[in-house]
PDB file of N, CA and C in Angstrom:
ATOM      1  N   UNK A   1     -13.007  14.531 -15.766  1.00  0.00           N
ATOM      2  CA  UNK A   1     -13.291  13.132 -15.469  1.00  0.00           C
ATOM      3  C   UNK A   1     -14.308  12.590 -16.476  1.00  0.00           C
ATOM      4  N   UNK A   2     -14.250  11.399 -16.963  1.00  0.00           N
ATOM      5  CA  UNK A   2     -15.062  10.644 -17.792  1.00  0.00           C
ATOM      6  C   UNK A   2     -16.233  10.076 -17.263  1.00  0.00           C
ATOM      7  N   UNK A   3     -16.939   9.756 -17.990  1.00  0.00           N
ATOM      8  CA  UNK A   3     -18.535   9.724 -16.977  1.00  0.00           C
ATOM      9  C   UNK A   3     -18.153   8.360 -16.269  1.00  0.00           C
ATOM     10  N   UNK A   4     -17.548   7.205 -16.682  1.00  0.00           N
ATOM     11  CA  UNK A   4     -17.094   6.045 -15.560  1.00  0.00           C
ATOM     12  C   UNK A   4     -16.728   6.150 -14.729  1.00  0.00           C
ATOM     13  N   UNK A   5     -15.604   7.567 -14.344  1.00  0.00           N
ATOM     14  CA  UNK A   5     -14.948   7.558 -13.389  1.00  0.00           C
ATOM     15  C   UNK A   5     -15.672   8.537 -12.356  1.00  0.00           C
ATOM     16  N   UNK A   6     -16.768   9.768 -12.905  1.00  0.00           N
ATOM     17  CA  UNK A   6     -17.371  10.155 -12.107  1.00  0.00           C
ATOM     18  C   UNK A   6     -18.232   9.101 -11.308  1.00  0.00           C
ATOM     19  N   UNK A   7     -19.148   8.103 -12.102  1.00  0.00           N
ATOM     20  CA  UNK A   7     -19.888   6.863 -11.860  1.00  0.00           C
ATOM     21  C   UNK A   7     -19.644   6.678 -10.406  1.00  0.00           C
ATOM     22  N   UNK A   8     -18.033   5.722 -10.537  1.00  0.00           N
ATOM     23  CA  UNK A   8     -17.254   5.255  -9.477  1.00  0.00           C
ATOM     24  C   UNK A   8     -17.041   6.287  -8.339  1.00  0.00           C
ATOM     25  N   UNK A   9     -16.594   7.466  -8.799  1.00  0.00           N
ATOM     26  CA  UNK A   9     -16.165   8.369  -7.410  1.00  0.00           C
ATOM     27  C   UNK A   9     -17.915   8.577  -6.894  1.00  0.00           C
ATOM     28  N   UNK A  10     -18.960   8.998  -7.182  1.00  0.00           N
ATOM     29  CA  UNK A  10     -19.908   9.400  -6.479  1.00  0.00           C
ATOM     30  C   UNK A  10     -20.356   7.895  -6.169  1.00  0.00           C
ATOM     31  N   UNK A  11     -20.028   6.717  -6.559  1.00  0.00           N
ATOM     32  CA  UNK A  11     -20.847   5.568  -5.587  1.00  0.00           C
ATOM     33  C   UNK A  11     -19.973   5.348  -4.204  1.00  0.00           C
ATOM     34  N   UNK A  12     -18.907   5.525  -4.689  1.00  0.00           N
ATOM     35  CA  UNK A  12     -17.606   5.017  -3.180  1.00  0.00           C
ATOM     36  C   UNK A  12     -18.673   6.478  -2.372  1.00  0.00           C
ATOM     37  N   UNK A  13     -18.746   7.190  -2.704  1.00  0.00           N
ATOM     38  CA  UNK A  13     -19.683   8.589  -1.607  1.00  0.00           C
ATOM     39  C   UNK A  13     -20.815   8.233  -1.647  1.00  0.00           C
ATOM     40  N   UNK A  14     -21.258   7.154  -1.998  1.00  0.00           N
ATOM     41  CA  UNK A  14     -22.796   7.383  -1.334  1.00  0.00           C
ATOM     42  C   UNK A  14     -23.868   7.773  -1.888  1.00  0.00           C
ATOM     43  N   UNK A  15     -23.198   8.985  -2.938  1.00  0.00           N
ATOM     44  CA  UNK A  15     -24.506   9.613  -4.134  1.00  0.00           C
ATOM     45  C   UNK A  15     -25.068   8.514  -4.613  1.00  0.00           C
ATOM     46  N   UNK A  16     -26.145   7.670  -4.277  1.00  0.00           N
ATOM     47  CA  UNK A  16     -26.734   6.571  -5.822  1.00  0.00           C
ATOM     48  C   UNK A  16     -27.469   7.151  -6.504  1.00  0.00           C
ATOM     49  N   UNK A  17     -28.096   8.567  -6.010  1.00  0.00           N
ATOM     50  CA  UNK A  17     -28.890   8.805  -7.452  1.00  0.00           C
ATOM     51  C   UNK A  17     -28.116   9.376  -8.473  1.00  0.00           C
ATOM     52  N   UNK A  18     -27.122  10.331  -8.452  1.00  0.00           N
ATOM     53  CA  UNK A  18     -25.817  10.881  -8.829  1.00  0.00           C
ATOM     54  C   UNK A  18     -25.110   9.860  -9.884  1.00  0.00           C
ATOM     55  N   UNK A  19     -24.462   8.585  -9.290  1.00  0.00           N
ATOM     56  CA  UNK A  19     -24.016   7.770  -9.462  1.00  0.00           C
ATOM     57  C   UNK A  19     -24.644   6.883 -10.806  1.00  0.00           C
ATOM     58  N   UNK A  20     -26.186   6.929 -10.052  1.00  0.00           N
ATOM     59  CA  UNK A  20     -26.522   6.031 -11.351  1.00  0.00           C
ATOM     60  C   UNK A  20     -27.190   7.020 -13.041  1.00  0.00           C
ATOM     61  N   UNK A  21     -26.613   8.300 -12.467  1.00  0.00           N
ATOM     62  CA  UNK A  21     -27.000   9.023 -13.859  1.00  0.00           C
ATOM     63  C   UNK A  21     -25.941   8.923 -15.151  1.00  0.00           C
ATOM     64  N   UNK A  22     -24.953   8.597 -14.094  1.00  0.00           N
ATOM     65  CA  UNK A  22     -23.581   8.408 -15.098  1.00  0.00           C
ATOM     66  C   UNK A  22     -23.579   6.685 -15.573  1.00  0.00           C
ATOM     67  N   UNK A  23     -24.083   5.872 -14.341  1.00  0.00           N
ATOM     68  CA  UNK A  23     -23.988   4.408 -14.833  1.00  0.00           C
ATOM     69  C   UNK A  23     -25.370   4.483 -16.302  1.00  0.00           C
ATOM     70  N   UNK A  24     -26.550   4.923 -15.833  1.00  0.00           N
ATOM     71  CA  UNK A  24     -27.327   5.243 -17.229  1.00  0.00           C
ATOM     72  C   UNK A  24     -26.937   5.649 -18.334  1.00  0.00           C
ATOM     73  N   UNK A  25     -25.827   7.224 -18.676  1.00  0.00           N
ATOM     74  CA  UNK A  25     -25.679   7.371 -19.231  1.00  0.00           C
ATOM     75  C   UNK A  25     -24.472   6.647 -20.247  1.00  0.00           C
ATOM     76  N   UNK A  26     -23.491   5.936 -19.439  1.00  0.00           N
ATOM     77  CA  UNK A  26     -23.028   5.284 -19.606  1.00  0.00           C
ATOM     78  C   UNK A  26     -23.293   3.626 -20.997  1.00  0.00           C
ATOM     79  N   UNK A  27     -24.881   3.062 -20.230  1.00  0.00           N
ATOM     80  CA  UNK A  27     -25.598   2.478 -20.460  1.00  0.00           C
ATOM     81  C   UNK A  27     -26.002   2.543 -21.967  1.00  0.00           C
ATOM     82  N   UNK A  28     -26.342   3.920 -21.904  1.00  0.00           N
ATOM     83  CA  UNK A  28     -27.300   4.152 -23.119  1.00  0.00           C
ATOM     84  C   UNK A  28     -26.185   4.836 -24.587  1.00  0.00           C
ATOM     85  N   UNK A  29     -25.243   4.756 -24.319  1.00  0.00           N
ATOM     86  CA  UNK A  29     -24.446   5.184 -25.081  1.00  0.00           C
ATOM     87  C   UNK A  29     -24.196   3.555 -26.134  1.00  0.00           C
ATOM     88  N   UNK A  30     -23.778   3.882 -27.606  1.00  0.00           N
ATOM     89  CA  UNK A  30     -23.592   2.994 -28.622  1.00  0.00           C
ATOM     90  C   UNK A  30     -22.834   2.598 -28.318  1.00  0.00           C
ATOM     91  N   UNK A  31     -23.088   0.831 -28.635  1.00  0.00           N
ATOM     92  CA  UNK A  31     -21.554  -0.104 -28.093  1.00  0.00           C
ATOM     93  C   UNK A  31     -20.724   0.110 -28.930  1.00  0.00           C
ATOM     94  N   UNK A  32     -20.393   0.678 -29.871  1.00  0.00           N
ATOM     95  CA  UNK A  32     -19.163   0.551 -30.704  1.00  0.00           C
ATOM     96  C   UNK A  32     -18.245   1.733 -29.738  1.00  0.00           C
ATOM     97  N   UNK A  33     -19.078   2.828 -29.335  1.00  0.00           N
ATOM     98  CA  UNK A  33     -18.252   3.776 -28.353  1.00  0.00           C
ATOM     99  C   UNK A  33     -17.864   3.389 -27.182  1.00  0.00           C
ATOM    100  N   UNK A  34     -18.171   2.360 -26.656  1.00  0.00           N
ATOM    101  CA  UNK A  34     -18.405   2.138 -25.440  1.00  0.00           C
ATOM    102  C   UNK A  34     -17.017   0.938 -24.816  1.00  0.00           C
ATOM    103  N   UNK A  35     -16.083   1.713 -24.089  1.00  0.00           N
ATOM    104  CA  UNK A  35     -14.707   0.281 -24.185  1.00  0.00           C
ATOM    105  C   UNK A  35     -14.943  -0.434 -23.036  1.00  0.00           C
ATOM    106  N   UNK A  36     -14.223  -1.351 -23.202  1.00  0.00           N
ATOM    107  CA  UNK A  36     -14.198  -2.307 -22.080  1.00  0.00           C
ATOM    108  C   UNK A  36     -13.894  -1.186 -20.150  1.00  0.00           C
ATOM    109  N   UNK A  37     -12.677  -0.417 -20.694  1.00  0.00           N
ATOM    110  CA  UNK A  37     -12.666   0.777 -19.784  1.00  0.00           C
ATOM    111  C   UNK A  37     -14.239   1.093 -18.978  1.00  0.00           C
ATOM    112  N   UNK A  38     -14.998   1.764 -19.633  1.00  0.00           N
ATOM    113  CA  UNK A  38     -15.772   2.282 -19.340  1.00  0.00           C
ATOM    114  C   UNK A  38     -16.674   1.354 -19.079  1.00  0.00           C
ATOM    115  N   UNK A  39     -16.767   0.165 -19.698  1.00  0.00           N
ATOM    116  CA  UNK A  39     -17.615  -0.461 -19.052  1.00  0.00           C
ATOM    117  C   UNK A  39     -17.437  -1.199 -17.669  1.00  0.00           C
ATOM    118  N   UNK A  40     -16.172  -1.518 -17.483  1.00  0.00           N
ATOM    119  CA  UNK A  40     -15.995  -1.849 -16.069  1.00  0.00           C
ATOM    120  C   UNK A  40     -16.014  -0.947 -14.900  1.00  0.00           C
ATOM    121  N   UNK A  41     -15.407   0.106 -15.617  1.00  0.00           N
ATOM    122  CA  UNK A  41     -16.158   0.989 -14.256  1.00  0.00           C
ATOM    123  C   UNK A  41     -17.824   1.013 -13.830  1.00  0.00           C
ATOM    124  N   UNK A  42     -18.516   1.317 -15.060  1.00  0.00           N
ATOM    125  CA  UNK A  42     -19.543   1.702 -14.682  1.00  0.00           C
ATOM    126  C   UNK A  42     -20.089   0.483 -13.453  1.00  0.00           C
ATOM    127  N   UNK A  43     -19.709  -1.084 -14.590  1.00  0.00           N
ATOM    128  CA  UNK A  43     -19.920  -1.798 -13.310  1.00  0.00           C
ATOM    129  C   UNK A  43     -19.121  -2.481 -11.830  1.00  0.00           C
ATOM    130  N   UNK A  44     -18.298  -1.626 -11.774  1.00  0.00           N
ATOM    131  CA  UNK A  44     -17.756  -1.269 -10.405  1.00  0.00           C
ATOM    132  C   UNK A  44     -18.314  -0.646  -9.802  1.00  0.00           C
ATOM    133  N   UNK A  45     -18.768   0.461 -10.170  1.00  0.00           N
ATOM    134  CA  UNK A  45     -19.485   1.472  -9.852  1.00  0.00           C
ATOM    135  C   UNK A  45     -21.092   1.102  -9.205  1.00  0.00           C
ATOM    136  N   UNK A  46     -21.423   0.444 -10.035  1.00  0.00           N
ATOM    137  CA  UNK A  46     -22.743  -0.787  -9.962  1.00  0.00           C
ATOM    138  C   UNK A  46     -22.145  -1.706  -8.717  1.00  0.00           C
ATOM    139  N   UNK A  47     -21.830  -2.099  -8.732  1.00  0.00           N
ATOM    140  CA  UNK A  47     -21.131  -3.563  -7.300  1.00  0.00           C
ATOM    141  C   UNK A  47     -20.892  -2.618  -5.920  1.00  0.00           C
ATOM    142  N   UNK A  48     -20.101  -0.812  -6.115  1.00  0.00           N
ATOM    143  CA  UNK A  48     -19.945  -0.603  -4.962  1.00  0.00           C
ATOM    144  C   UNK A  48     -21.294  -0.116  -4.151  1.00  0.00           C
ATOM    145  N   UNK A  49     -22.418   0.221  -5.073  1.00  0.00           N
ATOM    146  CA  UNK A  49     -23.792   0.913  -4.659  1.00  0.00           C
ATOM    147  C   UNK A  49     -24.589  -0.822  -3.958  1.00  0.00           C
ATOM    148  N   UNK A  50     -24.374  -1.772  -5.079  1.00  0.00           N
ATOM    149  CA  UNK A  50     -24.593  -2.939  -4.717  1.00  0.00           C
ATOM    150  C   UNK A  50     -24.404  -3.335  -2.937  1.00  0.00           C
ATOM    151  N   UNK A  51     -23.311  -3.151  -2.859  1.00  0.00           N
ATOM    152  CA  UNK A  51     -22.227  -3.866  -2.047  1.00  0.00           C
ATOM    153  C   UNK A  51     -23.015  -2.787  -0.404  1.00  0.00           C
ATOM    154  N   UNK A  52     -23.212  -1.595  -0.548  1.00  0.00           N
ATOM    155  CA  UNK A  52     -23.361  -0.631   0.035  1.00  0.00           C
ATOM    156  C   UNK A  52     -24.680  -0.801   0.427  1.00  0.00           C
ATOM    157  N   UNK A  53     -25.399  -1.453  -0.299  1.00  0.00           N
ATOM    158  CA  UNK A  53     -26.914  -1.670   0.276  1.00  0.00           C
ATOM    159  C   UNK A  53     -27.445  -3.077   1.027  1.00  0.00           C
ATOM    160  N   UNK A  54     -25.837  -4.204   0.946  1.00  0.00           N
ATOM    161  CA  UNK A  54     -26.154  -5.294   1.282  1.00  0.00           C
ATOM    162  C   UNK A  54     -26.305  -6.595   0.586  1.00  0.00           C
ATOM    163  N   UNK A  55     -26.027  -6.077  -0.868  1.00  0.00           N
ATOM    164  CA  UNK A  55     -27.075  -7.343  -1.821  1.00  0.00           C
ATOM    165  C   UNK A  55     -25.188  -7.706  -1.841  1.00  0.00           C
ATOM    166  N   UNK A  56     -24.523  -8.768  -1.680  1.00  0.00           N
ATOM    167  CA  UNK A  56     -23.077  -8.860  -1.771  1.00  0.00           C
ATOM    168  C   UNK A  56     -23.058  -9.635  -2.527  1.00  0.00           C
ATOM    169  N   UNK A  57     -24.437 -10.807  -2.869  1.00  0.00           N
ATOM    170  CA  UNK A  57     -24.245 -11.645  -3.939  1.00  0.00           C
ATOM    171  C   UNK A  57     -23.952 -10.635  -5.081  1.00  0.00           C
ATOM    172  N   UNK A  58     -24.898 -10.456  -5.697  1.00  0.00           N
ATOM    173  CA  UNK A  58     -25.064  -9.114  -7.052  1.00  0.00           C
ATOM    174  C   UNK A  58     -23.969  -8.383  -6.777  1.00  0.00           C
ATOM    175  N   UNK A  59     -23.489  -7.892  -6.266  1.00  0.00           N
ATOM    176  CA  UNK A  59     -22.208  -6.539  -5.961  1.00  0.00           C
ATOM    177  C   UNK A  59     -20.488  -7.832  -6.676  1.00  0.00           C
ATOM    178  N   UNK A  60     -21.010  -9.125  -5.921  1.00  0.00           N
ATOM    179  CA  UNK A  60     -19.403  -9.947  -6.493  1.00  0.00           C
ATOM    180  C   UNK A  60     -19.308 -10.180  -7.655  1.00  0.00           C
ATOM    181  N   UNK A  61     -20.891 -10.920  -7.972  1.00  0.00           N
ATOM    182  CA  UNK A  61     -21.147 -10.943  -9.678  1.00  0.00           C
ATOM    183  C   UNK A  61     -20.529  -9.888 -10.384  1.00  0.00           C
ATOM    184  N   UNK A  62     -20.906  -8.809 -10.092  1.00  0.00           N
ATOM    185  CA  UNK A  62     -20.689  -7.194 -10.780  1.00  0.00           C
ATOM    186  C   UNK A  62     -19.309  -6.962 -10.942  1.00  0.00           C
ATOM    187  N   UNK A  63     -18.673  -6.991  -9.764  1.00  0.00           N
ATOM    188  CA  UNK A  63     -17.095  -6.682  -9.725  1.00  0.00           C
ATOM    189  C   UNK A  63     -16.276  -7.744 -10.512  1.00  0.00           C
ATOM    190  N   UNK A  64     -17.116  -9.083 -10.295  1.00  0.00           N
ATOM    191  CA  UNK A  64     -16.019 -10.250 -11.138  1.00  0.00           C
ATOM    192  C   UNK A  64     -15.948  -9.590 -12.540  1.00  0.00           C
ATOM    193  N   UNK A  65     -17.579  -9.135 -13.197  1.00  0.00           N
ATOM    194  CA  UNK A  65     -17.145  -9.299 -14.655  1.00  0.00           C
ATOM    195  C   UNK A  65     -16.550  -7.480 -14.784  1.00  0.00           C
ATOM    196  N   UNK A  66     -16.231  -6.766 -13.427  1.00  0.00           N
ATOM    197  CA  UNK A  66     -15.889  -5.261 -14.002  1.00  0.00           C
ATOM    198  C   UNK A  66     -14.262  -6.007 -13.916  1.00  0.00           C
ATOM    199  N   UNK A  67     -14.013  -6.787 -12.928  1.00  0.00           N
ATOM    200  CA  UNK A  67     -12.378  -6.912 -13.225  1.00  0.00           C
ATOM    201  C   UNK A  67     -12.434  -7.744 -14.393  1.00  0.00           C
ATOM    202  N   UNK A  68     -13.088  -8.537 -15.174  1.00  0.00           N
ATOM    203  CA  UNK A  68     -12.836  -9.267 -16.165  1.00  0.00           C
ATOM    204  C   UNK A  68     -12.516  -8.365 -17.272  1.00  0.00           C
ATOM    205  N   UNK A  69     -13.236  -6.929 -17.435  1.00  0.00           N
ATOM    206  CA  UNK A  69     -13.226  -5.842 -18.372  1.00  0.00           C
ATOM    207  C   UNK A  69     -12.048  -5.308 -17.799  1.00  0.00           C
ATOM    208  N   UNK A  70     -11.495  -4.987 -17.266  1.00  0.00           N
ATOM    209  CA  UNK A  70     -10.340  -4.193 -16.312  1.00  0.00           C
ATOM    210  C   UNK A  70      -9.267  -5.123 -16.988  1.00  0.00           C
ATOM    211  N   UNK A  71      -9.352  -6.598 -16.923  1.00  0.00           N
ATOM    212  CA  UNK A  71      -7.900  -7.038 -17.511  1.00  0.00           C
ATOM    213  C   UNK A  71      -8.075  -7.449 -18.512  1.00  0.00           C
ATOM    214  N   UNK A  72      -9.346  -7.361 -19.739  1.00  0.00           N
ATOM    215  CA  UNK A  72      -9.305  -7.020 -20.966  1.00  0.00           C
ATOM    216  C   UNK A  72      -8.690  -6.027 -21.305  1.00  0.00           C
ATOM    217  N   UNK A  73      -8.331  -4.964 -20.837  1.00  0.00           N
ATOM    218  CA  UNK A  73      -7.704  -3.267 -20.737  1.00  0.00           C
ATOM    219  C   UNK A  73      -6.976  -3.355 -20.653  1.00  0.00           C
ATOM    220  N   UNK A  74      -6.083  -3.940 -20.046  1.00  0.00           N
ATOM    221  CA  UNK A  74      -4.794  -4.751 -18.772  1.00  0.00           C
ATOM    222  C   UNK A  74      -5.253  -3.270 -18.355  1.00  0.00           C
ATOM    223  N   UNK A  75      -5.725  -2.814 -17.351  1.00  0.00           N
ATOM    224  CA  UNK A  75      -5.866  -2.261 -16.429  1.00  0.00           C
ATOM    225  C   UNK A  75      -5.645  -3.024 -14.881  1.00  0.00           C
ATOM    226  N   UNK A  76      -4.509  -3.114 -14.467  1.00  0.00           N
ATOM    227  CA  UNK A  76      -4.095  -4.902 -13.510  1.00  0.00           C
ATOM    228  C   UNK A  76      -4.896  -4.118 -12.196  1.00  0.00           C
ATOM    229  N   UNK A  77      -4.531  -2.967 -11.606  1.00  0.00           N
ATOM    230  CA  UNK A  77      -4.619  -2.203 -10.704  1.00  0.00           C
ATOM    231  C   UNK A  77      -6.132  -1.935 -10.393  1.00  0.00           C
ATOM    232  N   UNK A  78      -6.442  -1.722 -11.560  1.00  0.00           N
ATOM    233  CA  UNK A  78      -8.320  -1.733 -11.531  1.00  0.00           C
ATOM    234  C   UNK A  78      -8.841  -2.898 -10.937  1.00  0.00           C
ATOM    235  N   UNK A  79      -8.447  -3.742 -11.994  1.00  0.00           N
ATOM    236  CA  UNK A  79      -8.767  -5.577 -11.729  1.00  0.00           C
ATOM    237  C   UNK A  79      -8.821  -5.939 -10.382  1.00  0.00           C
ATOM    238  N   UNK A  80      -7.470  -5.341  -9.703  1.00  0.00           N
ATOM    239  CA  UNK A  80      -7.006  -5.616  -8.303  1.00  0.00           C
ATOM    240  C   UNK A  80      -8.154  -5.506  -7.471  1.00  0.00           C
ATOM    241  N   UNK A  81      -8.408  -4.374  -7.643  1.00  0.00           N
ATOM    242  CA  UNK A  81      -9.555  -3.405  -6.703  1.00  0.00           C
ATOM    243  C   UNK A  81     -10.886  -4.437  -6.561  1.00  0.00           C
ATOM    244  N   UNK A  82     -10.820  -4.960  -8.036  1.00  0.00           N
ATOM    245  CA  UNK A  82     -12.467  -5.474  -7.765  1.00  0.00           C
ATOM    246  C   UNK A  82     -12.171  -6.926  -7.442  1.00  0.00           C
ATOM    247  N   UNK A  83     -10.848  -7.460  -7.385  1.00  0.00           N
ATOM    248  CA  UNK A  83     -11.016  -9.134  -6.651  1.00  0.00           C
ATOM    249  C   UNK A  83     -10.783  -8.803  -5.438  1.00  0.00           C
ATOM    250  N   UNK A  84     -10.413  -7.795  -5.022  1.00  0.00           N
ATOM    251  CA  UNK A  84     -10.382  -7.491  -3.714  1.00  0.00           C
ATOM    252  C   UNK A  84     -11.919  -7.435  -2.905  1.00  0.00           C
ATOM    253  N   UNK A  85     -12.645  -6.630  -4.066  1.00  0.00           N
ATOM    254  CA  UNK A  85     -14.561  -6.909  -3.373  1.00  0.00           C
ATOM    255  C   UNK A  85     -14.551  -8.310  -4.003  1.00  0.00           C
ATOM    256  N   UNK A  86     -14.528  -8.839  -4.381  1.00  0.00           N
ATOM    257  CA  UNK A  86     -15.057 -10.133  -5.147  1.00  0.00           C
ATOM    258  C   UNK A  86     -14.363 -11.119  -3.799  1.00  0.00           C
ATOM    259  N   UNK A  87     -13.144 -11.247  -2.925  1.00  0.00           N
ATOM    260  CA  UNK A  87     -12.516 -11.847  -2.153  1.00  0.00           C
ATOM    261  C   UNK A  87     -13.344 -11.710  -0.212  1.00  0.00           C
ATOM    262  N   UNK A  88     -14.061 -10.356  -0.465  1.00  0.00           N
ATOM    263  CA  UNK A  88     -14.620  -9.974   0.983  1.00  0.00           C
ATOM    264  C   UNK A  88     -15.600 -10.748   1.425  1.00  0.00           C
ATOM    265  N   UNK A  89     -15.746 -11.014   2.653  1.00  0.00           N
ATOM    266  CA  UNK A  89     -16.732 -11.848   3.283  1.00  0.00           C
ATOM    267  C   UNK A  89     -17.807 -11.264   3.163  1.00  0.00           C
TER     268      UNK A  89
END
């Protein structure tokens, strides 16, 4: 697994300290390495820890621009996922 997708699987569980070692490392890596891919996860990943603590403003923000990176990718299915948090009450 790629550190985005670990990111994502340990925030949907709950790990945030876990979670945000991969969104850091993620972070700190050179933008020329760094794809739209990976960056939307990480901030998916970011929106579901968000979302999980209550802050739902910050968590929709997050997911709008991870699906905006998701269908830069055409990743449609990704995208899906996060207008789906971006759509929740």
């Amino acid at each position: 697994m790629a550190a985005g997708e670990l990111a994502l699987h340990y925030a949907r569980l709950g790990d945030v300290e876990v979670a945000n070692r991969y969104v850091n490392a993620i972070k700190s890596a050179p933008s020329e390495q760094l794809t739209k891919h990976f960056k939307a996860q990480s901030q998916e990943a970011r929106a579901v820890m968000l979302m999980a603590e209550g802050n739902k403003v910050k968590a929709k923000n997050l997911a709008n621009k991870a699906m905006a990176n998701y269908l830069l990718d055409d990743r449609i299915e990704d995208a899906q996922r996060c207008a789906s948090m971006v759509a929740e009450d």
